[in-house]
N, C-alpha and C. Protein backbone atom coordinates (compact mmCIF):
# COMPACT_ATOMS: atom_id res chain seq x y z
N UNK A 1 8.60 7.45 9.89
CA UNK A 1 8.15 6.07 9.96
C UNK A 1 7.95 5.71 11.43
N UNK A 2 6.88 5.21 11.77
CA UNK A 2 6.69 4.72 13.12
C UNK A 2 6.36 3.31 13.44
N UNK A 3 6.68 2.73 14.40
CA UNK A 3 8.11 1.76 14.42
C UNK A 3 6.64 0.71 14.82
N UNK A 4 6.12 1.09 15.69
CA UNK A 4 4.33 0.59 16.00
C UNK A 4 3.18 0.25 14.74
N UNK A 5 3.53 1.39 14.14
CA UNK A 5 2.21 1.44 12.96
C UNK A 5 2.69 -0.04 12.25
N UNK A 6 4.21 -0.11 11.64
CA UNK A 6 4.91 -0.93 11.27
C UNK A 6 4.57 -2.36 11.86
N UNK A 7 4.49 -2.79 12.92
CA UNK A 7 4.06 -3.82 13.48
C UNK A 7 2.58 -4.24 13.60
N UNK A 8 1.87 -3.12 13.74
CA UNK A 8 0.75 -3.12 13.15
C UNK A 8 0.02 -3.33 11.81
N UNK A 9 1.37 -3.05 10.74
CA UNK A 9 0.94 -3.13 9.23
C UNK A 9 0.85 -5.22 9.34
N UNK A 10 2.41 -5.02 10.31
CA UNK A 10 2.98 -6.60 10.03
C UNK A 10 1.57 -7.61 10.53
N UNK A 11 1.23 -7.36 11.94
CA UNK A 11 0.12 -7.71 12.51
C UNK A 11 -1.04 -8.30 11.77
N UNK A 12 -1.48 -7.04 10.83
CA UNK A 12 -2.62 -6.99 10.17
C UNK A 12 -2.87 -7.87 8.61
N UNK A 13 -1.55 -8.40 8.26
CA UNK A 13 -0.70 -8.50 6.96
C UNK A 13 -0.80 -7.51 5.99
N UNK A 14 -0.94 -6.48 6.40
CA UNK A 14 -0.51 -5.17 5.08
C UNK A 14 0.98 -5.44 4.58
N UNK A 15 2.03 -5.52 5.86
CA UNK A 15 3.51 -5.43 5.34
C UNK A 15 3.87 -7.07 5.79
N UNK A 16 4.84 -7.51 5.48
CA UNK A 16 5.50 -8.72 5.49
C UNK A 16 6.51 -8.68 6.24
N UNK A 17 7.02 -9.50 7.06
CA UNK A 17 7.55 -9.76 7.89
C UNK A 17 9.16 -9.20 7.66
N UNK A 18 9.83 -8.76 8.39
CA UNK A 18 11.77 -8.28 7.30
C UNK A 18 12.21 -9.08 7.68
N UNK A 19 13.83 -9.36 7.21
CA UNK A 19 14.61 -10.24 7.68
C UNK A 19 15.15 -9.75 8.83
N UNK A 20 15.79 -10.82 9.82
CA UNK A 20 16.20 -10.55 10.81
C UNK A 20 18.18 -10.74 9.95
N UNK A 21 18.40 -9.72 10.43
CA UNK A 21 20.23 -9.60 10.54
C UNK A 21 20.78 -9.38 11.84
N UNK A 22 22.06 -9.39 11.85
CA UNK A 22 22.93 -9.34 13.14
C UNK A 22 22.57 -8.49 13.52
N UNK A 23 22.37 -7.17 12.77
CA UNK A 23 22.52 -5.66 13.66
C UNK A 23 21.16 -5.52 13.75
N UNK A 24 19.97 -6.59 13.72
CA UNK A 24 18.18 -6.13 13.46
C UNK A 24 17.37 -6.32 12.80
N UNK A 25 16.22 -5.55 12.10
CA UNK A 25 15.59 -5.96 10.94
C UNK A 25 15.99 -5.41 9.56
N UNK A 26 15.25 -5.79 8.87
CA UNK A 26 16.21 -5.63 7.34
C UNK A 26 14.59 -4.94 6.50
N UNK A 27 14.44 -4.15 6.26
CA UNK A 27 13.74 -3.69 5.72
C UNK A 27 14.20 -3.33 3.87
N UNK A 28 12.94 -4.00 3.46
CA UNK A 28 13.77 -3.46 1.71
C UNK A 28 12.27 -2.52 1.00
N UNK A 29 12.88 -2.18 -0.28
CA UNK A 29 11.91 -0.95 -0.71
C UNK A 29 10.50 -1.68 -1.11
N UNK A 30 10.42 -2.85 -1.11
CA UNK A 30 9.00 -3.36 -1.27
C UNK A 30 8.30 -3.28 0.33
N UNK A 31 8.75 -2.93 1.22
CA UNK A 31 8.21 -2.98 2.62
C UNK A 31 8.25 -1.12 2.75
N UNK A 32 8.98 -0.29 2.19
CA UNK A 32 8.73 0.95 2.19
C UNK A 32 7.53 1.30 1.45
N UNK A 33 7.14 1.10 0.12
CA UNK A 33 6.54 1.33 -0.62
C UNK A 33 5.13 0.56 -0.73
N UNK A 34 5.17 -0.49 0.05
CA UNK A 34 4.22 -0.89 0.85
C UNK A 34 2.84 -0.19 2.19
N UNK A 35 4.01 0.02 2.81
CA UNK A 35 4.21 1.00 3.77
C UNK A 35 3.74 2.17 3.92
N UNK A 36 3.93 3.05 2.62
CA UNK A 36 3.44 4.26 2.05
C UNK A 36 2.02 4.06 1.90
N UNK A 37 1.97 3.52 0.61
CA UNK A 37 0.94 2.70 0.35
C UNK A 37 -0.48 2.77 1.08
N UNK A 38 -0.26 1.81 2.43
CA UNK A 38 -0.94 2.03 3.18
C UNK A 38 -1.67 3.05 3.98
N UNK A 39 -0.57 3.55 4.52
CA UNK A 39 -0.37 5.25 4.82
C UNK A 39 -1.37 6.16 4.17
N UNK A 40 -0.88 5.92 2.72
CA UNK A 40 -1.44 6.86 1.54
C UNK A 40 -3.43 6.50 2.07
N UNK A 41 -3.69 4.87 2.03
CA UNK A 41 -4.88 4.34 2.04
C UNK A 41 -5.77 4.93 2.93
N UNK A 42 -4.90 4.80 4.03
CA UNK A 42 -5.45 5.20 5.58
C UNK A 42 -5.87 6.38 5.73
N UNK A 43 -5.30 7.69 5.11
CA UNK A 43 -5.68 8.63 5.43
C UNK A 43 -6.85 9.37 4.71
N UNK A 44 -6.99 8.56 3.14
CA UNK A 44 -8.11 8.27 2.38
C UNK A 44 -9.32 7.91 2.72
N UNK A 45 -9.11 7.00 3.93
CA UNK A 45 -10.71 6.61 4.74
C UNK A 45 -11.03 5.36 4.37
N UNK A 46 -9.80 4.60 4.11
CA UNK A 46 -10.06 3.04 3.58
C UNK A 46 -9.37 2.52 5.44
N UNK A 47 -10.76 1.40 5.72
CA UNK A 47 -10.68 0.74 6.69
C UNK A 47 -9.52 -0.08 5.93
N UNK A 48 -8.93 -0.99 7.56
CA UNK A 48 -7.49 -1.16 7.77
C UNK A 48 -8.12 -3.01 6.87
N UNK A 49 -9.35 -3.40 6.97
CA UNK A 49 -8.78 -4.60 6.10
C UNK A 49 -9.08 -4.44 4.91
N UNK A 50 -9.92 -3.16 4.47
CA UNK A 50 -9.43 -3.32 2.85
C UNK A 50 -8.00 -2.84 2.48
N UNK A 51 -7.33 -1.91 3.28
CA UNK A 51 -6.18 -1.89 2.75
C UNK A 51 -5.21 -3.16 2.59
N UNK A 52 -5.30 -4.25 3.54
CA UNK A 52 -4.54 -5.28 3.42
C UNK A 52 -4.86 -5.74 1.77
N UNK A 53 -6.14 -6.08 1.56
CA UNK A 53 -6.71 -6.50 0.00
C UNK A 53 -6.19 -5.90 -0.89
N UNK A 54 -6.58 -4.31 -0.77
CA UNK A 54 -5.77 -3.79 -2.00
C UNK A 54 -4.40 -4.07 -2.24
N UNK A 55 -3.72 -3.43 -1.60
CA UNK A 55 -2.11 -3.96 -1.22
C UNK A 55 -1.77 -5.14 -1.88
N UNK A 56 -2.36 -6.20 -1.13
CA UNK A 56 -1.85 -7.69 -1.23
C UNK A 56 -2.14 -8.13 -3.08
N UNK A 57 -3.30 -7.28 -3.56
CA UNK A 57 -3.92 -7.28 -5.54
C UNK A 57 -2.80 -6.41 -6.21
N UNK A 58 -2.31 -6.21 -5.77
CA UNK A 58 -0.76 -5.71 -6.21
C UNK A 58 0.90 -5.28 -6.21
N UNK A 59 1.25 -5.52 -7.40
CA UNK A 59 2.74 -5.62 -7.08
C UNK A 59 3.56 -4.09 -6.39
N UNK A 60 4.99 -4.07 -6.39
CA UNK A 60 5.33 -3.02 -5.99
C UNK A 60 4.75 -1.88 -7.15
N UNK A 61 5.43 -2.06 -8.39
CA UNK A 61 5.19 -0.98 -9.39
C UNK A 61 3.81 -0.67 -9.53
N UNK A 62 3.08 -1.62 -8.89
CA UNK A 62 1.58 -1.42 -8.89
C UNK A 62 1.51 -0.09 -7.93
N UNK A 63 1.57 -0.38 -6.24
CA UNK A 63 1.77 0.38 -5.58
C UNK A 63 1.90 1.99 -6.04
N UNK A 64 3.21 1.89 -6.94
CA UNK A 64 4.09 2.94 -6.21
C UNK A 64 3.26 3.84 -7.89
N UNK A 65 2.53 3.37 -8.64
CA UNK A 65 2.04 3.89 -9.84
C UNK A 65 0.44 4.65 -9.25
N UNK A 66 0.01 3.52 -9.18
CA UNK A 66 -1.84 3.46 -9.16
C UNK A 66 -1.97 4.11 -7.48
N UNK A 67 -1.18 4.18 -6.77
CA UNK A 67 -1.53 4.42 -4.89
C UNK A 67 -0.92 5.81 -4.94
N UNK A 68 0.73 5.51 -4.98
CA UNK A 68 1.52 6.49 -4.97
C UNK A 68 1.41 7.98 -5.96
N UNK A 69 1.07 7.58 -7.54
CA UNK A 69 1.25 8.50 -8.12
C UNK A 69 3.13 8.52 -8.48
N UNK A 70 3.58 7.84 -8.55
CA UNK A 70 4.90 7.73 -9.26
C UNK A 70 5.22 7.04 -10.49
N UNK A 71 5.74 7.78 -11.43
CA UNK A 71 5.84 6.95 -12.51
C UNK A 71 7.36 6.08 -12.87
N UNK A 72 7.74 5.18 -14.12
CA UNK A 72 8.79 4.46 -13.36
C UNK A 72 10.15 5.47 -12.89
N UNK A 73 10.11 6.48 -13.87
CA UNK A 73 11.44 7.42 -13.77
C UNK A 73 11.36 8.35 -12.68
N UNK A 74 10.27 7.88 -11.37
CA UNK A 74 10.45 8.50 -10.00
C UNK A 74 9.37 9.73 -10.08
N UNK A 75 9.53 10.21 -11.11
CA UNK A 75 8.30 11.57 -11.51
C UNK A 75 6.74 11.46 -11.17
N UNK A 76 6.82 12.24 -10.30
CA UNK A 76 5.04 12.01 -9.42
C UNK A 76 4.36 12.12 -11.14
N UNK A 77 3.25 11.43 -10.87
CA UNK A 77 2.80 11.13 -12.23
C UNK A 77 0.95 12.22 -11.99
N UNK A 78 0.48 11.93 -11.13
CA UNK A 78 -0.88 12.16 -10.79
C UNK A 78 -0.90 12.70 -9.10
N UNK A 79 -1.21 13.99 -9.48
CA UNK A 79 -1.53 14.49 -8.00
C UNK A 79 -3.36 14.38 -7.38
N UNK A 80 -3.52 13.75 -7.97
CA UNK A 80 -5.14 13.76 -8.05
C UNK A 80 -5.73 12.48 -6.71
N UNK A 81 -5.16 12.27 -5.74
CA UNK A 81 -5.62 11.62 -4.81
C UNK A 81 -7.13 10.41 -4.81
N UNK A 82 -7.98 11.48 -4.69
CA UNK A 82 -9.30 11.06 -4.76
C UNK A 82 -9.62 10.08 -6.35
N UNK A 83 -8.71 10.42 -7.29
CA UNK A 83 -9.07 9.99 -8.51
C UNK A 83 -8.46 8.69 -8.90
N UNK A 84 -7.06 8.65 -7.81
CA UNK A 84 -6.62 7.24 -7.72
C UNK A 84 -7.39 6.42 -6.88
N UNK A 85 -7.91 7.33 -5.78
CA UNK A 85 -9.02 5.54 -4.92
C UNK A 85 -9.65 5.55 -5.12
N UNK A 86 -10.78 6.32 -6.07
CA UNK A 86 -11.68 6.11 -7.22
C UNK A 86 -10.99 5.06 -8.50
N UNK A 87 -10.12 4.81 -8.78
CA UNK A 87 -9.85 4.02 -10.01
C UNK A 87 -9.62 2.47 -9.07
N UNK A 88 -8.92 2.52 -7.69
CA UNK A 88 -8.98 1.52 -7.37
C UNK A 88 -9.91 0.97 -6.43
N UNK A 89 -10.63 1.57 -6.16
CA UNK A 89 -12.35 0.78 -5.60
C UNK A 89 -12.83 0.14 -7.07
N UNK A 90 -13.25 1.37 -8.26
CA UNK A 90 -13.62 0.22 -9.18
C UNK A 90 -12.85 -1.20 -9.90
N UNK A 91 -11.81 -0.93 -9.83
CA UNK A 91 -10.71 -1.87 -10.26
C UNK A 91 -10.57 -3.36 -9.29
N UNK A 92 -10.67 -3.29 -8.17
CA UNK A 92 -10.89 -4.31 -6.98
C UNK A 92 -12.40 -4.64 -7.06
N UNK A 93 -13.19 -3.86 -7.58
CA UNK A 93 -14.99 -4.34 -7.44
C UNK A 93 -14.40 -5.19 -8.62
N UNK A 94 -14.30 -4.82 -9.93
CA UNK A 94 -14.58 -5.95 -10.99
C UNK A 94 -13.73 -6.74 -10.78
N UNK A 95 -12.13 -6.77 -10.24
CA UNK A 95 -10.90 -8.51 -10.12
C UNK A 95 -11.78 -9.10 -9.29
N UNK A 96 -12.71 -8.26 -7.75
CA UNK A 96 -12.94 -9.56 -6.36
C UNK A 96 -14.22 -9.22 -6.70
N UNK A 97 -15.37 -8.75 -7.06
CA UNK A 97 -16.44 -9.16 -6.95
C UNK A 97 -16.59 -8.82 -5.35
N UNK A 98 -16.31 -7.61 -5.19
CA UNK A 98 -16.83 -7.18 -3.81
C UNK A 98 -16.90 -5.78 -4.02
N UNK A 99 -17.73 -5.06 -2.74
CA UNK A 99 -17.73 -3.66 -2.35
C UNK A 99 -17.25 -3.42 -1.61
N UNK A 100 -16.03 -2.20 -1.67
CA UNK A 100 -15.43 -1.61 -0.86
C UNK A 100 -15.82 -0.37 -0.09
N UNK A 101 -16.70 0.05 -0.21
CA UNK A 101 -17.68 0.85 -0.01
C UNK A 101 -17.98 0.42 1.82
């Protein structure tokens, strides 16, 4: 995890802000899996503000299913990369009525 990209997610609104505690920030698994998420997006070739869009059109279990490839019992579900940001370009064209393209 790099501590920059992170501030950069925060920056951009991909990730949400953590709590501040005594000993720092407070990071929870919706900011990991977020996080990933993105990660996962970025290296896919999705510019940095559609990833905020996608992201923000869904929940964690969304994430960590349809991005990640995890199903709920942790078990990678789909190793098929390309076939998940193929399901979610068309899936974001018909909710926003835009091209991600």
């Amino acid at each position: 995890v790099n501590t920059r990209r992170i501030q950069q997610f925060i920056d951009q609104g991909i990730l949400t802000n953590p709590e501040v505690g005594k000993d720092g920030y407070i990071y929870n698994s919706d900011h990991f899996f977020r996080y990933m998420g993105a990660i996962q997006l970025r290296n896919s070739g999705q510019p940095v503000k559609q990833i905020a869009k996608i992201l923000l059109s869904f929940d964690t279990e969304d994430i960590k299913e349809k991005i990640l490839g995890i199903g709920p019992d942790g078990d990678h579900i789909n190793n098929n990369d390309e076939e998940n940001i193929n399901y979610l370009k068309i899936f974001l064209k018909k909710r926003n009525s835009a091209s991600f393209d």
